[in-house]
N, C-alpha and C. Protein backbone atom coordinates (compact mmCIF):
# COMPACT_ATOMS: atom_id res chain seq x y z
N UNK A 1 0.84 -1.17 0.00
CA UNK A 1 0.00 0.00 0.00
C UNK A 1 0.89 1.24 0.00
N UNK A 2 0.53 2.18 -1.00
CA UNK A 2 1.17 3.59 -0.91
C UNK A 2 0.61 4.46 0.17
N UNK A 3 1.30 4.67 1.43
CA UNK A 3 1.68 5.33 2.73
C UNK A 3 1.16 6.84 2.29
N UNK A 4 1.72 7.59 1.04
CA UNK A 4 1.72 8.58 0.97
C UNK A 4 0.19 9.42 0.87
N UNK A 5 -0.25 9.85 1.95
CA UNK A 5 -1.81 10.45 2.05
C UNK A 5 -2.33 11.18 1.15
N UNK A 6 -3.12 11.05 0.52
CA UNK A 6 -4.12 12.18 -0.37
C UNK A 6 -5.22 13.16 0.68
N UNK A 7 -4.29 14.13 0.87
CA UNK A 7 -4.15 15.13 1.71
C UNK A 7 -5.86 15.87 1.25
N UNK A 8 -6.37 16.17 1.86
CA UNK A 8 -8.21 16.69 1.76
C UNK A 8 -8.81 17.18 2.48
N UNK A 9 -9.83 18.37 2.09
CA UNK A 9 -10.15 19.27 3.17
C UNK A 9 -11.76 19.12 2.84
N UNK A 10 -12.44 19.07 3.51
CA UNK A 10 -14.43 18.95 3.38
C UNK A 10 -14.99 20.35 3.92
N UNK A 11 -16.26 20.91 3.52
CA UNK A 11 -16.66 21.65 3.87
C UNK A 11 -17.84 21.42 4.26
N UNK A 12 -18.38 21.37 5.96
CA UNK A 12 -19.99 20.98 6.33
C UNK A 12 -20.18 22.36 6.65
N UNK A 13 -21.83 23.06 6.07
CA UNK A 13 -22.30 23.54 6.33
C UNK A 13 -23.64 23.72 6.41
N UNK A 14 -24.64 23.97 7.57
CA UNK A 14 -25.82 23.33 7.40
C UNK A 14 -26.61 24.76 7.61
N UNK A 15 -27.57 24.45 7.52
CA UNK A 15 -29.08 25.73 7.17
C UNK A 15 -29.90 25.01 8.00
N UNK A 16 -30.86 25.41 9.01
CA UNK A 16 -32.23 24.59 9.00
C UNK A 16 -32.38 23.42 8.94
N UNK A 17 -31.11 22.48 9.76
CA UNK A 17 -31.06 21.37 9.56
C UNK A 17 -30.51 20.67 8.35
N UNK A 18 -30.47 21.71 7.59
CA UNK A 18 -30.22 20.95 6.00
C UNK A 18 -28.84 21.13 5.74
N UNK A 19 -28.12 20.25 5.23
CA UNK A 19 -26.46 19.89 4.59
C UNK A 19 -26.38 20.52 3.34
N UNK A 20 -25.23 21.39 3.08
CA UNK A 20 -25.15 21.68 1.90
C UNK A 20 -23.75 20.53 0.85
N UNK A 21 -24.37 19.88 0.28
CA UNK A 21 -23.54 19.19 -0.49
C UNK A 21 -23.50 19.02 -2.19
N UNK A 22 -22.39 18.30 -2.60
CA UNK A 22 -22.79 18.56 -4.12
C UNK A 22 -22.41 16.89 -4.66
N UNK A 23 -23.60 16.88 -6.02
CA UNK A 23 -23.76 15.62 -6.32
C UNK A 23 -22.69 15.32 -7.68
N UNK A 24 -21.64 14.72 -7.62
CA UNK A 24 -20.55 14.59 -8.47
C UNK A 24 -20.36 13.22 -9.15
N UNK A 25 -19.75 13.46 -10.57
CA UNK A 25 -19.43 12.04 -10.87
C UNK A 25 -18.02 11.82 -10.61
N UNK A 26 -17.89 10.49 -10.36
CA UNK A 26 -16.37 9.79 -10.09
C UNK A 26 -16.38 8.52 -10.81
N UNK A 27 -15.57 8.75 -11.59
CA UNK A 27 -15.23 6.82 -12.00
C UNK A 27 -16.31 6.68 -12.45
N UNK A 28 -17.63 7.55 -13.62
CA UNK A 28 -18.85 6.79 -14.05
C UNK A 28 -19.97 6.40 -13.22
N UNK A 29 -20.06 6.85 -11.50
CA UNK A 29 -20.99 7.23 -11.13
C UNK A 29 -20.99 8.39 -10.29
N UNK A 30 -22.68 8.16 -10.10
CA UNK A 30 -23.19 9.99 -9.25
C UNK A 30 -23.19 9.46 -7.84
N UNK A 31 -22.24 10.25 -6.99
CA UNK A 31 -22.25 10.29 -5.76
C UNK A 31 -22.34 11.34 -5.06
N UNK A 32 -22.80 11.56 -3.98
CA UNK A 32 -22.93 12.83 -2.79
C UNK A 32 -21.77 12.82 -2.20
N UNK A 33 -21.23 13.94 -1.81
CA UNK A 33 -20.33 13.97 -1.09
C UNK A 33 -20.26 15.70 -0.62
N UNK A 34 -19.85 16.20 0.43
CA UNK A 34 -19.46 17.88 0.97
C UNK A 34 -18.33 18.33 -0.27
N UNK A 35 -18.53 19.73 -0.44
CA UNK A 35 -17.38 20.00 -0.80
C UNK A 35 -16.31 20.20 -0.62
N UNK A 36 -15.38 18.92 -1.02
CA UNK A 36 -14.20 18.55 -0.70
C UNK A 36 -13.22 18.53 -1.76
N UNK A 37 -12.00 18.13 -1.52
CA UNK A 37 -11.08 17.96 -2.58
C UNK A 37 -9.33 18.25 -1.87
N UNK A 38 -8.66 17.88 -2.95
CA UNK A 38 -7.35 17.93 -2.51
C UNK A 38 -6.37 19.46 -2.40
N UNK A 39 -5.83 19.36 -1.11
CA UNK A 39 -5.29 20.87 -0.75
C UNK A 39 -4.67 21.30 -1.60
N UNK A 40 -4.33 22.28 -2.42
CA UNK A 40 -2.76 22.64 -3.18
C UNK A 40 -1.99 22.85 -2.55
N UNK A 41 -0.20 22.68 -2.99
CA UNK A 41 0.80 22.69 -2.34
C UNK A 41 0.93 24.18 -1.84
N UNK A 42 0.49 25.22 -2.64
CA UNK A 42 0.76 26.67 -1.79
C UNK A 42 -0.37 27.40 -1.08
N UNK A 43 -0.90 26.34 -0.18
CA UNK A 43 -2.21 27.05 0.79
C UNK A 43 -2.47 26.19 1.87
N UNK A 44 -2.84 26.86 2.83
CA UNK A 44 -3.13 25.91 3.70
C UNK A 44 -4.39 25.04 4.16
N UNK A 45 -4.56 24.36 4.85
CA UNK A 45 -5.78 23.83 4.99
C UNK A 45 -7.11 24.32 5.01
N UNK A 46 -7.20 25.63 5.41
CA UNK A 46 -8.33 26.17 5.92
C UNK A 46 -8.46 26.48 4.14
N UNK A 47 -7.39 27.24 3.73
CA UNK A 47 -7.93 28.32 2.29
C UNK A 47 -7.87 26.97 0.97
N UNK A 48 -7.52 25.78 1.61
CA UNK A 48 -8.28 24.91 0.58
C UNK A 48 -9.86 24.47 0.69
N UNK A 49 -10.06 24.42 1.72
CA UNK A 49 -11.43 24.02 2.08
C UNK A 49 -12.25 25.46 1.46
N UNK A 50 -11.73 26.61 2.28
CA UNK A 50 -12.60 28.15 1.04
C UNK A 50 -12.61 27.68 -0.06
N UNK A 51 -11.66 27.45 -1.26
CA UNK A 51 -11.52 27.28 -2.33
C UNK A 51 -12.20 25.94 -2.93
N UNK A 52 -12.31 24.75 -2.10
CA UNK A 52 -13.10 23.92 -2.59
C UNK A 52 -14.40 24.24 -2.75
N UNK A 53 -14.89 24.73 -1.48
CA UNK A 53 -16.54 25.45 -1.67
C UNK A 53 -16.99 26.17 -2.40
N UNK A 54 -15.90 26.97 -2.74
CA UNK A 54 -16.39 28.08 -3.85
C UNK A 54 -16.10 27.45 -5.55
N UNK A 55 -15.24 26.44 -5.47
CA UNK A 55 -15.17 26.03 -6.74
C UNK A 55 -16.48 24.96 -7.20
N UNK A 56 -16.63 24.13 -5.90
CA UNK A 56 -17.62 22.82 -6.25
C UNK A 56 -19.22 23.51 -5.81
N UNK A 57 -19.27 24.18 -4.56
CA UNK A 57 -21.02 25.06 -4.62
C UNK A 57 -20.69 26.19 -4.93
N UNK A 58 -20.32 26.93 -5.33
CA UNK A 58 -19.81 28.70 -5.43
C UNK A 58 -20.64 29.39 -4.60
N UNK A 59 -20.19 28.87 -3.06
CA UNK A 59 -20.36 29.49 -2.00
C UNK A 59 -19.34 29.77 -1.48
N UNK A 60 -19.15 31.23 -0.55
CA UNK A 60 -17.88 31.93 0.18
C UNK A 60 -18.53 31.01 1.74
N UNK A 61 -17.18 30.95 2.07
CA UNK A 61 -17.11 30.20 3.11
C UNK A 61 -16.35 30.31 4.05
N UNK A 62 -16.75 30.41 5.58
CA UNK A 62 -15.82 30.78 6.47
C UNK A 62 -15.70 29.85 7.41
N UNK A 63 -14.63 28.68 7.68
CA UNK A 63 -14.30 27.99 8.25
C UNK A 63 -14.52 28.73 9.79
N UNK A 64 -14.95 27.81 10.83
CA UNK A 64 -15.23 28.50 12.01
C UNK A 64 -14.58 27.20 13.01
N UNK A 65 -14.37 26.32 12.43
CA UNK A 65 -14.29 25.10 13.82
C UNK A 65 -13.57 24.05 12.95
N UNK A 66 -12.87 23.19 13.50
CA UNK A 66 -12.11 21.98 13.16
C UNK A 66 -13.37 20.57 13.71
N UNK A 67 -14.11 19.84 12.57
CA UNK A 67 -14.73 18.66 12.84
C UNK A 67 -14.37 17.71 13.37
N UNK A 68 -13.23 16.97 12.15
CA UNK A 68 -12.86 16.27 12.72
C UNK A 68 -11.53 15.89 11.72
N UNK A 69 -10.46 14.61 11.62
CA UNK A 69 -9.44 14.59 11.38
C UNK A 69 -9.93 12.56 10.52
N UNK A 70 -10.06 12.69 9.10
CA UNK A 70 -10.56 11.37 9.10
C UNK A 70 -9.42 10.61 7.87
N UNK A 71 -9.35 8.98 8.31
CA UNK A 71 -8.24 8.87 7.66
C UNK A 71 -9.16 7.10 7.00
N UNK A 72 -9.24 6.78 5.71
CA UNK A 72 -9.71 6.16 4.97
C UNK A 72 -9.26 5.84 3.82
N UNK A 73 -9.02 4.47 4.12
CA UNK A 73 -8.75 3.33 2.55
C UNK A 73 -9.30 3.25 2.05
N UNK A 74 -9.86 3.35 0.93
CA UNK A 74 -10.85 2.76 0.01
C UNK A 74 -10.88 1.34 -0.21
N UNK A 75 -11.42 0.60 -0.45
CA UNK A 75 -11.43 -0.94 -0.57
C UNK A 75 -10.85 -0.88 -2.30
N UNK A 76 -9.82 -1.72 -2.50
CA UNK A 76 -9.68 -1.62 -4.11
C UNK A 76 -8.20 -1.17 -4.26
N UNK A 77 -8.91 -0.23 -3.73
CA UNK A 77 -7.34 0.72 -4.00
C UNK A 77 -6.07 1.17 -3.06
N UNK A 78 -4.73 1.26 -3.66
CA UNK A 78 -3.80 1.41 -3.01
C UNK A 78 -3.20 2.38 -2.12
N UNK A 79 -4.40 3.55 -2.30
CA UNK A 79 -3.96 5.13 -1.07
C UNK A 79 -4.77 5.46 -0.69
N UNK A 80 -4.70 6.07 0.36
CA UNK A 80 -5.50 6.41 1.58
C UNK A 80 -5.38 7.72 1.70
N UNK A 81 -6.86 8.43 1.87
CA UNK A 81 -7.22 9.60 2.24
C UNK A 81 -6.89 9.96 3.34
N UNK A 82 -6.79 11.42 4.00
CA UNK A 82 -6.32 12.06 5.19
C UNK A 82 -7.38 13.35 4.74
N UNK A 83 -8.40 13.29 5.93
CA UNK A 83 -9.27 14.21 5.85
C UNK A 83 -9.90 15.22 6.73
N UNK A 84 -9.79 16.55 6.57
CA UNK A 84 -9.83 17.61 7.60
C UNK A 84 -10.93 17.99 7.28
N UNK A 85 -12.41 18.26 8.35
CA UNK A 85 -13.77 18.54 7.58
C UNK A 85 -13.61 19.75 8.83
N UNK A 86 -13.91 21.16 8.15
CA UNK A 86 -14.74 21.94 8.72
C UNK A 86 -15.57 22.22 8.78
N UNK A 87 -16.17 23.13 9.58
CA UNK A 87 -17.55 23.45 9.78
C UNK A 87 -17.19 24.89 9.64
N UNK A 88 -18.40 25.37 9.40
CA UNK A 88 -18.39 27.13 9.27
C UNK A 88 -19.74 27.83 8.69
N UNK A 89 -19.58 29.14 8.57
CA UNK A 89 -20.53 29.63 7.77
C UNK A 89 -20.51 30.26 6.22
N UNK A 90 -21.47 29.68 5.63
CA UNK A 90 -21.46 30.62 4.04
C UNK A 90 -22.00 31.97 4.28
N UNK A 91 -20.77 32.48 3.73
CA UNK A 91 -20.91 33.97 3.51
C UNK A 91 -22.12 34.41 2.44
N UNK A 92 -22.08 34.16 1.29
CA UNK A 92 -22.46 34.20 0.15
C UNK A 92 -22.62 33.65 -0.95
N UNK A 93 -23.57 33.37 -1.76
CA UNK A 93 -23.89 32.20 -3.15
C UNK A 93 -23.37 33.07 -4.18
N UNK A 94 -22.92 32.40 -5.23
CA UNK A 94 -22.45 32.74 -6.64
C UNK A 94 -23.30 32.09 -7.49
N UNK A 95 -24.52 32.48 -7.71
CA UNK A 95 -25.46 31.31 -8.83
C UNK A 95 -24.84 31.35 -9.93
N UNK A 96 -24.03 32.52 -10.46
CA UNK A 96 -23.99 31.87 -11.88
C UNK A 96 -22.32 31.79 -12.00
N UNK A 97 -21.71 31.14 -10.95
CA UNK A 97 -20.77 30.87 -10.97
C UNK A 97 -20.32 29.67 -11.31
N UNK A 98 -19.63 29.20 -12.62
CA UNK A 98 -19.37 28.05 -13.13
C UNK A 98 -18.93 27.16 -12.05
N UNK A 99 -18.95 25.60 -12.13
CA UNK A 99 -18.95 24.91 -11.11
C UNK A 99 -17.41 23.86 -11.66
N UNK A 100 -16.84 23.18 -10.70
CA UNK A 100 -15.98 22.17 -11.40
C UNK A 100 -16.34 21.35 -12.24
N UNK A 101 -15.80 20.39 -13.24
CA UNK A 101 -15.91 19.78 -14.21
C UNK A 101 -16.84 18.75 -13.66
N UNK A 102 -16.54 18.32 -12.38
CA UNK A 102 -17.69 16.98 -12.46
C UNK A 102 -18.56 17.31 -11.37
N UNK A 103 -18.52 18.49 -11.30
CA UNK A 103 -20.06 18.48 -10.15
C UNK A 103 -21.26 18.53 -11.13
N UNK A 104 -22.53 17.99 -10.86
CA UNK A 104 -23.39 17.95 -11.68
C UNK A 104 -24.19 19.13 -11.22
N UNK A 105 -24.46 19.07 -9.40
CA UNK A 105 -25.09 20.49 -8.47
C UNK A 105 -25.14 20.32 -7.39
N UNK A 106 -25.39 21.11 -6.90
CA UNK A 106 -25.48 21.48 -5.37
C UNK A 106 -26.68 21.01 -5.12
N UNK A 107 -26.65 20.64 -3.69
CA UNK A 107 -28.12 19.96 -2.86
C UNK A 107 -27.78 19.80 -1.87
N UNK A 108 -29.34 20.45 -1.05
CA UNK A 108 -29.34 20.20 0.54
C UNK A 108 -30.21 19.11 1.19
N UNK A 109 -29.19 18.40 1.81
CA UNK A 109 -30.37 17.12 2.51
C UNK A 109 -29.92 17.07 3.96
N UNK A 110 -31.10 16.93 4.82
CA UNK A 110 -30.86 16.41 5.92
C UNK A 110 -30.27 15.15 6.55
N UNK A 111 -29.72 15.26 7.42
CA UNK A 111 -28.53 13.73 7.54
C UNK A 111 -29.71 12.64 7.51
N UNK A 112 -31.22 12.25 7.93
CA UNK A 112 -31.76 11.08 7.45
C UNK A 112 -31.72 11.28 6.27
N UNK A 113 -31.90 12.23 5.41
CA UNK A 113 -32.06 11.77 3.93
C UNK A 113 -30.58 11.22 3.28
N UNK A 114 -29.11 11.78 3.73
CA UNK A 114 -28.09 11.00 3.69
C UNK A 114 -27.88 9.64 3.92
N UNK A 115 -28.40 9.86 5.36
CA UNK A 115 -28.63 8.31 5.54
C UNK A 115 -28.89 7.38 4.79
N UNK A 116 -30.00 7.84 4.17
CA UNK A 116 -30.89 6.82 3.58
C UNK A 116 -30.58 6.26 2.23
N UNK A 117 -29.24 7.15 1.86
CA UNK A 117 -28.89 6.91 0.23
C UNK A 117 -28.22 5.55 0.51
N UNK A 118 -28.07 4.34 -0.77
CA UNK A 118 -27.35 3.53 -0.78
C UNK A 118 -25.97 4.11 -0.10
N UNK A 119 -25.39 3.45 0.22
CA UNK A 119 -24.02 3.56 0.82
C UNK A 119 -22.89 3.88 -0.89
N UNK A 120 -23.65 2.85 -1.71
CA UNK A 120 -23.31 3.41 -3.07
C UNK A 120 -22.84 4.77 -3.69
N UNK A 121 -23.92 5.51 -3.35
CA UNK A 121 -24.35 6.81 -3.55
C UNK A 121 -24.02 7.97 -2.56
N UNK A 122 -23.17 7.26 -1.35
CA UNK A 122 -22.30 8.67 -0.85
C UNK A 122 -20.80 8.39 -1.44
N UNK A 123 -20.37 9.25 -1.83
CA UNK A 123 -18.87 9.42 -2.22
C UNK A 123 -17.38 8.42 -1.52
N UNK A 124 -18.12 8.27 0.04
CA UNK A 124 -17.19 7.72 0.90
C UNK A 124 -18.30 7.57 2.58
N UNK A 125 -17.20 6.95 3.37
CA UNK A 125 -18.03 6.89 4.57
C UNK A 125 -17.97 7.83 5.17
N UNK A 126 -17.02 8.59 4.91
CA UNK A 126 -16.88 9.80 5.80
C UNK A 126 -17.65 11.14 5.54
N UNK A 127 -18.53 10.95 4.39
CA UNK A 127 -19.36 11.93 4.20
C UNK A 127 -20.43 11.63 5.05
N UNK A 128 -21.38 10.96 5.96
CA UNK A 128 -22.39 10.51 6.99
C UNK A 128 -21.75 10.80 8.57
N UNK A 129 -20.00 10.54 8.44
CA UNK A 129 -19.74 10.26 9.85
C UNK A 129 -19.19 11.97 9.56
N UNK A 130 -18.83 12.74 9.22
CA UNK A 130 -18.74 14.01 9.56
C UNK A 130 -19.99 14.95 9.75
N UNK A 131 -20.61 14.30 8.91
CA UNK A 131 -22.66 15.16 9.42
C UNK A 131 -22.59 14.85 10.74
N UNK A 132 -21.72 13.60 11.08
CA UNK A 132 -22.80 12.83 12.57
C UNK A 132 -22.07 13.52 13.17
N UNK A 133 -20.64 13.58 13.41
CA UNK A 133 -19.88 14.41 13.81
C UNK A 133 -19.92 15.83 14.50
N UNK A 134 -20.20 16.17 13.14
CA UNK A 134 -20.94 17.73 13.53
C UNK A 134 -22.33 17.96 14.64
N UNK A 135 -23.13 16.82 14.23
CA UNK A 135 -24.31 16.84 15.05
C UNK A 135 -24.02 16.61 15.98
N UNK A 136 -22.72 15.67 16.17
CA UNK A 136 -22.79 15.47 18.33
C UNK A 136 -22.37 16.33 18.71
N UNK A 137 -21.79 17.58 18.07
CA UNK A 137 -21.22 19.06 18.69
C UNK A 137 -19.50 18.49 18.85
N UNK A 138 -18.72 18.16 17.94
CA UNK A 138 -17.85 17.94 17.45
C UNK A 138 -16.98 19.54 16.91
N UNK A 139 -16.29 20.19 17.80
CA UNK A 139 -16.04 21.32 17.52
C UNK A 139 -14.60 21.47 17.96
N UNK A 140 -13.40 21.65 17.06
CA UNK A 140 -12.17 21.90 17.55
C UNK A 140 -11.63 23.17 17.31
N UNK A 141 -10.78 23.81 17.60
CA UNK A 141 -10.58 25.04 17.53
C UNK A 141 -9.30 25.10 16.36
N UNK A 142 -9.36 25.68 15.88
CA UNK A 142 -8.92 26.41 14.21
C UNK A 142 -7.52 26.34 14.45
N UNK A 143 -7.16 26.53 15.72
CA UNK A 143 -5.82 27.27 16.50
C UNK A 143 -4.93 25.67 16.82
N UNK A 144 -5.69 24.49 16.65
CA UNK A 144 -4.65 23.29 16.33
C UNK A 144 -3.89 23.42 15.47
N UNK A 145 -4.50 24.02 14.18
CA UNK A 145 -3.51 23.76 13.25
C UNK A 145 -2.86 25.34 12.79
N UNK A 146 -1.26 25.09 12.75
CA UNK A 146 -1.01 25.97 12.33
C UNK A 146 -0.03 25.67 11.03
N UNK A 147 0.16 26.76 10.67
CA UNK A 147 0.57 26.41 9.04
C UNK A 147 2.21 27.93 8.66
């Protein structure tokens, strides 16, 4: 197994109970997943997670809290994710702001309606256990990580 982490930052942000996430293809299917993605080498964790949100929902986003720290093999395959999910607030929507290549759109569901998708149809496991996360009041302070 390749050791070397595929370094990733998630963005949970909820409304009224409701998750904001976006429905993407990977590998030929549609899966749910937060907006996430891999950090670039010249930014740090927090201003990848801004930049994922605004690229995959083109929402401004202000990281407020550290979720949680999640680390996942995929079955199949040879590397393993390393995953930093914040929580925070959206500043502001960009509707007609072009979206990344494989997001299809943005959608808000409540964690039963996550729940309830095939396991298929979330991106990974860690898109359910960072909602749950968040819901048990899972809150770390920003000031762990420094960069």
């Amino acid at each position: 197994m390749d050791w070397t982490p595929h370094l990733t930052v998630a963005a949970i942000a909820e409304q009224d109970g409701r998750f904001l996430l976006v429905e993407e293809q990977v590998g030929g299917a549609t899966v749910i997943n937060q907006p996430a993605g891999h950090v670039d080498g010249d930014e740090s964790l927090m201003q990848g997670c801004v930049r994922e949100m605004l690229e995959e929902a083109a929402w401004e986003f202000r990281p407020e809290a550290l979720v949680g720290v999640y680390q996942y093999h995929p079955p199949g395959l040879s590397h393993v994710y390393l995953r930093f999910a914040f929580c925070g607030r959206l500043i502001q929507e960009h509707p007609d702001r072009e979206l990344d290549d494989t997001i299809i759109r943005t959608v808000w569901m409540t964690r039963d309606e996550i729940a309830a998708l095939p396991e298929h149809q979330r991106r990974s496991p860690m898109v359910l256990q960072c909602v749950d996360d968040y819901l048990a009041g899972a809150r770390h302070p920003l000031s762990l990580i420094s960069s």
